[in-house]
N, C-alpha and C. Protein backbone atom coordinates (compact mmCIF):
# COMPACT_ATOMS: atom_id res chain seq x y z
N UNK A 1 -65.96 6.01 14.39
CA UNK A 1 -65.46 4.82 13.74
C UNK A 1 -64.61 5.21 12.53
N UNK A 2 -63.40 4.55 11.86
CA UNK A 2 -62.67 4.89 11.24
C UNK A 2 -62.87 4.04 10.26
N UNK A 3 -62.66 4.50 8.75
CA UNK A 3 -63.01 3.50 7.74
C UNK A 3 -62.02 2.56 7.89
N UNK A 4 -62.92 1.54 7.87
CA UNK A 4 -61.95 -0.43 7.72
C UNK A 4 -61.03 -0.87 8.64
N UNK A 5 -61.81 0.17 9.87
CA UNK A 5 -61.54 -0.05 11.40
C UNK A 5 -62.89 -0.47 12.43
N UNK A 6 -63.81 -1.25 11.96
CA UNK A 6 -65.24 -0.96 12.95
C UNK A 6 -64.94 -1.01 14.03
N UNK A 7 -63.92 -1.79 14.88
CA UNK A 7 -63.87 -1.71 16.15
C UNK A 7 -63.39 -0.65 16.76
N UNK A 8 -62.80 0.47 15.90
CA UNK A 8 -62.17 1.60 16.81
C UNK A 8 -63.10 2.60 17.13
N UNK A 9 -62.99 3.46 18.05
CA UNK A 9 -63.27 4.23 18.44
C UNK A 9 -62.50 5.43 18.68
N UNK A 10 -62.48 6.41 18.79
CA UNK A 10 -61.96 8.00 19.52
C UNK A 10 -61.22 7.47 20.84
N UNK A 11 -60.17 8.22 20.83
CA UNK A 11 -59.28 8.25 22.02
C UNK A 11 -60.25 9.26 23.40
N UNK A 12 -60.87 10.26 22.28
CA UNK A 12 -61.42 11.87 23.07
C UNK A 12 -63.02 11.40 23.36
N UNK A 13 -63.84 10.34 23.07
CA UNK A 13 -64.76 10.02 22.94
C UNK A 13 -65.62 9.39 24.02
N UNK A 14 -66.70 8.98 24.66
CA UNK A 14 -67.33 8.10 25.73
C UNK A 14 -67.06 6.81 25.44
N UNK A 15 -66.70 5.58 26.13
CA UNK A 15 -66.27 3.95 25.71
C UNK A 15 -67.80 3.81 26.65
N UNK A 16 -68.63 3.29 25.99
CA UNK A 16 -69.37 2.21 26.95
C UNK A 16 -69.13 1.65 27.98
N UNK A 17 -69.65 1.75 29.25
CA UNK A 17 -69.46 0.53 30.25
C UNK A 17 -69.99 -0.97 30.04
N UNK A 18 -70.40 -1.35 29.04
CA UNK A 18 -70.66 -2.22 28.80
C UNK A 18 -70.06 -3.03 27.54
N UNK A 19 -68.80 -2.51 27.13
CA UNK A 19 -68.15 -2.75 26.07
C UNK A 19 -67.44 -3.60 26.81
N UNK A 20 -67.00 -4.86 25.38
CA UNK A 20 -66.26 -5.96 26.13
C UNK A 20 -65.03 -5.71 25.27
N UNK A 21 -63.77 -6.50 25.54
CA UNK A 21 -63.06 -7.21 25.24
C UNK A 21 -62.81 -7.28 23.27
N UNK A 22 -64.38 -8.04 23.05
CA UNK A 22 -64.58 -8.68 21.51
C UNK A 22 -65.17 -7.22 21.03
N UNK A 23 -65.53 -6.72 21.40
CA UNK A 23 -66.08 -5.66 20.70
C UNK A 23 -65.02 -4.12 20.94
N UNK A 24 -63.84 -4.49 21.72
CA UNK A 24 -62.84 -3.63 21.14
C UNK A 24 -62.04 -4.30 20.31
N UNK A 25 -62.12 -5.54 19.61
CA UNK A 25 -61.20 -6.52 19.36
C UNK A 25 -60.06 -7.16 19.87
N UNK A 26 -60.48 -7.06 21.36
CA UNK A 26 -59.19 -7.75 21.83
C UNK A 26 -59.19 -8.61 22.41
N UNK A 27 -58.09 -9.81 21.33
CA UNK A 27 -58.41 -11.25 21.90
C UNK A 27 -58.42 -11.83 22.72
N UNK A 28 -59.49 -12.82 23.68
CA UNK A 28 -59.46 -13.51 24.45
C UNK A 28 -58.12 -13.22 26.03
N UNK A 29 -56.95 -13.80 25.03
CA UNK A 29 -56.16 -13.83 25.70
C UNK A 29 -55.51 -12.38 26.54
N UNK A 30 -55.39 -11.98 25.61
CA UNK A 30 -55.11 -10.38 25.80
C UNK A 30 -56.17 -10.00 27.06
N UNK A 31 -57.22 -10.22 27.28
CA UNK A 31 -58.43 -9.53 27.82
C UNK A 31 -58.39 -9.15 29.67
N UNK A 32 -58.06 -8.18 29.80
CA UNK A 32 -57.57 -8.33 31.36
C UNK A 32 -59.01 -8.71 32.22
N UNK A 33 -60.07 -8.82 31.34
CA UNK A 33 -61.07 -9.23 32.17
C UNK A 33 -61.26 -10.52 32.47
N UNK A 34 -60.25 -11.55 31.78
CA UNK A 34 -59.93 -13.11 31.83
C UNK A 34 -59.78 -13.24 33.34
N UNK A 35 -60.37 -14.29 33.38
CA UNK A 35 -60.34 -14.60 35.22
C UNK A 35 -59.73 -16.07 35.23
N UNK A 36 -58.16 -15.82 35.83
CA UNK A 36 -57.29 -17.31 35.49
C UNK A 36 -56.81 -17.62 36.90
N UNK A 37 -56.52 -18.97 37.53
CA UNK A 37 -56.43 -19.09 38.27
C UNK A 37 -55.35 -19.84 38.70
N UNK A 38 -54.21 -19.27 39.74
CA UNK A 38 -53.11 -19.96 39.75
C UNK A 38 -52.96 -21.58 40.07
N UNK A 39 -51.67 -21.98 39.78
CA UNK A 39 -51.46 -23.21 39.82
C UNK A 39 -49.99 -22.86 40.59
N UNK A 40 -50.05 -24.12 42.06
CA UNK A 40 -48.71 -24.27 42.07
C UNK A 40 -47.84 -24.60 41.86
N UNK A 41 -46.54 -23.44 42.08
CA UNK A 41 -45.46 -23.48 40.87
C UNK A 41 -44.17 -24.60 41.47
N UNK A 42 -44.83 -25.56 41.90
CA UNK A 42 -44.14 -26.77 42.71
C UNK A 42 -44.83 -28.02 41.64
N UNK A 43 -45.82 -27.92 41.32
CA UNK A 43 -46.81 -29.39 41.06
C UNK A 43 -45.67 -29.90 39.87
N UNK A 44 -46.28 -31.01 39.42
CA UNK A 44 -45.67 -31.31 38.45
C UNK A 44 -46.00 -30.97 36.86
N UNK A 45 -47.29 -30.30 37.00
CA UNK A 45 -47.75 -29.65 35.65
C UNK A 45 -46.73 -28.39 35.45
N UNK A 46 -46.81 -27.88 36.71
CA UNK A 46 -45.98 -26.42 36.35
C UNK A 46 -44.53 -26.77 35.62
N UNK A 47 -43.71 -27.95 36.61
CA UNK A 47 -42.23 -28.07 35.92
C UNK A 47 -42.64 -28.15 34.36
N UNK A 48 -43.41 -29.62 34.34
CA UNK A 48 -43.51 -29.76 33.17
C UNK A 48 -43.84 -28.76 31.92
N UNK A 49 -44.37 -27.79 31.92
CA UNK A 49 -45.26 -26.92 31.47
C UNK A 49 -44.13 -26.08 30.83
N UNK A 50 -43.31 -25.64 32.49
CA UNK A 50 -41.88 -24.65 32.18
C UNK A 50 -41.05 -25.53 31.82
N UNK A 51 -40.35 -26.74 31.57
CA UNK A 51 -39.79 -27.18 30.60
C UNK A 51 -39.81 -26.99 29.30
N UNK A 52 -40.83 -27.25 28.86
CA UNK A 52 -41.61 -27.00 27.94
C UNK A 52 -41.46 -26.10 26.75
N UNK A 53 -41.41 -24.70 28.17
CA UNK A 53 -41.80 -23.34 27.54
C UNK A 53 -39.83 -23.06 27.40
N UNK A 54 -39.43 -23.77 28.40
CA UNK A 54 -37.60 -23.46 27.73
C UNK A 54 -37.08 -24.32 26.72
N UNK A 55 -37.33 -25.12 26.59
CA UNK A 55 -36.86 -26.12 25.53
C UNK A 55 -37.53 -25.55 23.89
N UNK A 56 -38.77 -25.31 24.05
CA UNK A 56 -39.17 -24.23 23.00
C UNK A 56 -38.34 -23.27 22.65
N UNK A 57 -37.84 -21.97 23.32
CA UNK A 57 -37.30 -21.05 23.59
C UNK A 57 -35.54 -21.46 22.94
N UNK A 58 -35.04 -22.49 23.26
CA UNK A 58 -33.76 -23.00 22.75
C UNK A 58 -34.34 -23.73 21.55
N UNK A 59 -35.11 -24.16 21.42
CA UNK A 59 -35.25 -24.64 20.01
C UNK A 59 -35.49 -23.24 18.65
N UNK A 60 -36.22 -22.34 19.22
CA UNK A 60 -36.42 -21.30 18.17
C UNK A 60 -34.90 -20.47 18.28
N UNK A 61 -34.63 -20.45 18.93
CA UNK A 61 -32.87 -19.83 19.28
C UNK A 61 -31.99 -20.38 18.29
N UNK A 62 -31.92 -21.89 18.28
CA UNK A 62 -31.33 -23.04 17.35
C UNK A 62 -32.09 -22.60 15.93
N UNK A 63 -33.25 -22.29 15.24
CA UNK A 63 -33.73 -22.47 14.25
C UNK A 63 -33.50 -20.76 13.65
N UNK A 64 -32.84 -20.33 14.80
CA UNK A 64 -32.58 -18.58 13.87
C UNK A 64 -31.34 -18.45 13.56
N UNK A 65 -30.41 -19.20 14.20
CA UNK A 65 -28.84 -19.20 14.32
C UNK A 65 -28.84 -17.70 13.54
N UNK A 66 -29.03 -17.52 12.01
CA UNK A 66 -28.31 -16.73 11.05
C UNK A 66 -28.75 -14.92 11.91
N UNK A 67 -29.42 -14.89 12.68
CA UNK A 67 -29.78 -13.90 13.36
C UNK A 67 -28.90 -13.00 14.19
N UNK A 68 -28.35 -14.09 14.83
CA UNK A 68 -27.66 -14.09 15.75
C UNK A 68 -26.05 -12.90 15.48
N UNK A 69 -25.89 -12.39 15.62
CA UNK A 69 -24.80 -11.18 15.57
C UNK A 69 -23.80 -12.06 15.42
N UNK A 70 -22.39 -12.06 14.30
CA UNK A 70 -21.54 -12.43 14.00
C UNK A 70 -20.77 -12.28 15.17
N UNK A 71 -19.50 -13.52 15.62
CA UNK A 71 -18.90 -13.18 17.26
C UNK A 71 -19.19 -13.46 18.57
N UNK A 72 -20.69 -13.44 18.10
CA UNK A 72 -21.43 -13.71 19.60
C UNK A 72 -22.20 -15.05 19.75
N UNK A 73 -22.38 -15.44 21.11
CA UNK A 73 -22.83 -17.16 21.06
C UNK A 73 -24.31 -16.85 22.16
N UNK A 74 -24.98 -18.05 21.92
CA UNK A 74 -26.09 -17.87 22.63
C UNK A 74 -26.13 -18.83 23.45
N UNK A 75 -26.24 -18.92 25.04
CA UNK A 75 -26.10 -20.01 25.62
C UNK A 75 -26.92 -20.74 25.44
N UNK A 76 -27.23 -22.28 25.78
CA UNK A 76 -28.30 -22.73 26.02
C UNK A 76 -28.94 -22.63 27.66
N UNK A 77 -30.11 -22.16 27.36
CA UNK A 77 -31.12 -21.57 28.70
C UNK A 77 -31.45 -23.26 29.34
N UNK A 78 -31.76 -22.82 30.62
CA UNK A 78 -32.21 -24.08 31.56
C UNK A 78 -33.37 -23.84 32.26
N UNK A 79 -33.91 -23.53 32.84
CA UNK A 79 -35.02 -23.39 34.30
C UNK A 79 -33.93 -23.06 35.22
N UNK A 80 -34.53 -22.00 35.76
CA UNK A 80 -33.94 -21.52 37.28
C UNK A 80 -34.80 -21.67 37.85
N UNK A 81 -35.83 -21.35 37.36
CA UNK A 81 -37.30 -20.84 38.51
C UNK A 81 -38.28 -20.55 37.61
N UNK A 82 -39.69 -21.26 38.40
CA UNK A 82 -41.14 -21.29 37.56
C UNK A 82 -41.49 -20.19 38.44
N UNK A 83 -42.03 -19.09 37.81
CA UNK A 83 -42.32 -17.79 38.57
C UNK A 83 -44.14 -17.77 38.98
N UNK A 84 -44.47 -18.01 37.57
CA UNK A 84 -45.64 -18.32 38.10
C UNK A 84 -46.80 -19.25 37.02
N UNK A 85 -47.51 -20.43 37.25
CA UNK A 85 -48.23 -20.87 36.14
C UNK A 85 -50.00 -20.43 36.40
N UNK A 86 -50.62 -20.06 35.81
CA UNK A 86 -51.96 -19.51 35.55
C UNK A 86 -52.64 -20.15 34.37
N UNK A 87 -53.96 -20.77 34.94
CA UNK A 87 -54.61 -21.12 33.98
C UNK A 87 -56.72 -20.89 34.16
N UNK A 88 -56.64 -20.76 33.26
CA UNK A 88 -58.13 -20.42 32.48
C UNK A 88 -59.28 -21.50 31.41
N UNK A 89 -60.16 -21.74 31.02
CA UNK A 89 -60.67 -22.23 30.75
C UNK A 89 -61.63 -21.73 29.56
N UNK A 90 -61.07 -21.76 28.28
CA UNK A 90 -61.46 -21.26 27.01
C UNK A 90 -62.99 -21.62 26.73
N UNK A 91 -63.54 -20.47 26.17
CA UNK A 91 -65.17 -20.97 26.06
C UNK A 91 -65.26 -20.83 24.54
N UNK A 92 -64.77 -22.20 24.53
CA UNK A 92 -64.48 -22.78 23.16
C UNK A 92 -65.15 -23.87 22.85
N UNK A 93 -66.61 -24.12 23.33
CA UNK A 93 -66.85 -25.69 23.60
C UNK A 93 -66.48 -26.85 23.37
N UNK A 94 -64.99 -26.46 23.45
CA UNK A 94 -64.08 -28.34 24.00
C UNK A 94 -63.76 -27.63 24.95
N UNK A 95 -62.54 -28.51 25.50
CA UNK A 95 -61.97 -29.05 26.87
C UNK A 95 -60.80 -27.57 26.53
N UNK A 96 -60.78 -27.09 26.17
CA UNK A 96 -59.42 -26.11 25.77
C UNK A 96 -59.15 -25.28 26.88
N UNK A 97 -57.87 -25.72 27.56
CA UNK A 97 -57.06 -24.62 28.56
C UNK A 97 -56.16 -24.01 28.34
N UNK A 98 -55.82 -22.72 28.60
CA UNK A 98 -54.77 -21.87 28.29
C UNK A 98 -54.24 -21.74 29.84
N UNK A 99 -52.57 -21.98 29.63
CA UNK A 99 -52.07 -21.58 30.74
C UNK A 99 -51.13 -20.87 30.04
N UNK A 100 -50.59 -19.45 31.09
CA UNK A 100 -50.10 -18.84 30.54
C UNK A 100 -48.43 -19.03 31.77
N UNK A 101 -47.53 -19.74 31.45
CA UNK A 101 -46.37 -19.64 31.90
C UNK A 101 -45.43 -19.12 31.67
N UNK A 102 -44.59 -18.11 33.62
CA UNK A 102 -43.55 -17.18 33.54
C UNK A 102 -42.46 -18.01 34.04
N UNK A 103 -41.53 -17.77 33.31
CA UNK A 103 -40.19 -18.81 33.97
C UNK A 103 -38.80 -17.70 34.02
N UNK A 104 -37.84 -18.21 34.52
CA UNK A 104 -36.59 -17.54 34.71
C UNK A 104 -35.46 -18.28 34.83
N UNK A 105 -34.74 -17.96 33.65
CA UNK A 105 -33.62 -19.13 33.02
C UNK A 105 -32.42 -18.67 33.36
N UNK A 106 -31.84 -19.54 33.14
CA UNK A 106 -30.11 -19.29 33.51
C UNK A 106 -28.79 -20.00 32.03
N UNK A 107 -28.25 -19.40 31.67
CA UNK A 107 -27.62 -18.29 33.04
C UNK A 107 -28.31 -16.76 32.40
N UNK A 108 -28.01 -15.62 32.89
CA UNK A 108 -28.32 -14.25 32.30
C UNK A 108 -29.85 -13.72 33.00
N UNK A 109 -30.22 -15.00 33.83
CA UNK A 109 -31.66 -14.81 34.78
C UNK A 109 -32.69 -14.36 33.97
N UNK A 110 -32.79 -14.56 32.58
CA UNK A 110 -33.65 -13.79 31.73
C UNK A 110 -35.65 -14.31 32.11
N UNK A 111 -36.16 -13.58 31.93
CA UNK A 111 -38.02 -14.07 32.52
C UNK A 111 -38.54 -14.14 31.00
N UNK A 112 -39.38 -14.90 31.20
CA UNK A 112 -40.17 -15.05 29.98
C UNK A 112 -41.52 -15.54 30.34
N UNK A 113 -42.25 -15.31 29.85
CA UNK A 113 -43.67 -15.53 29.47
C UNK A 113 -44.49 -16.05 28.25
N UNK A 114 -45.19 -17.38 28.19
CA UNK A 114 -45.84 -17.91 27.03
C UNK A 114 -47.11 -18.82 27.36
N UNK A 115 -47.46 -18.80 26.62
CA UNK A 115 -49.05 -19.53 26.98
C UNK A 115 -49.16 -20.45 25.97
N UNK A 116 -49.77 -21.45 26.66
CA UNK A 116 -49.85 -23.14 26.47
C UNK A 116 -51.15 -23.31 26.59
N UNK A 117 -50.95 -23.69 25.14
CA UNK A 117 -53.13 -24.06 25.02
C UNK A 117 -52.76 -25.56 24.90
N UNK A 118 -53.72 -26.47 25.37
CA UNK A 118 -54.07 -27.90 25.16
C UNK A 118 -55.35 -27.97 25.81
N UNK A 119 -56.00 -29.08 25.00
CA UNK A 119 -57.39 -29.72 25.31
C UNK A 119 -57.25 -31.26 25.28
């Protein structure tokens, strides 16, 4: 253990088989032991969901402008394609779902990935 690190451990060291997730500190979401379950990327949650997640995406685009390299323009992104929506069920005792949605915008076909909590 490393001082004002408790969760770390040695790279060179034994990890428990019984070590989770929280006790390497890694959050929830992060946790490849999360067991999420697809949704199809037809329904109307998914469009909605990937709307969502692009209209976000052009809105933080819009709110950096000064970022943006002098000369150069940023299109505005659309939905091409919902690649895939996945969702899970937070043991958070409310209703809290995380879906984590991949989309692929146009033009420049760029993929993205973001996760959408609501309860």
């Amino acid at each position: 253990t490393a001082p004002g690190c408790p969760l770390c451990r040695s790279l060179l060291g034994p990890v428990p088989s019984s070590r989770t997730c929280a006790d390497a500190g890694i959050p929830d979401h992060w946790c490849t032991c999360a067991e999420y379950s697809e949704i199809d990327v037809t329904s109307p949650l998914s469009k909605k969901l990937s709307d969502l997640v692009v209209l976000t995406i052009n809105q933080f685009m819009m709110d950096h402008r000064e970022y943006i390299e002098p000369g150069t323009a940023c299109s505005w992104l659309s939905l091409n394609k919902v690649v895939y929506v996945r969702k899970r069920k937070v043991s958070d005792g409310l209703q809290t779902l995380q879906m984590v949605v991949g989309v692929e915008t146009f033009p420049g076909f760029g993929q993205f990935e973001s996760t959408v909590e609501y309860s």
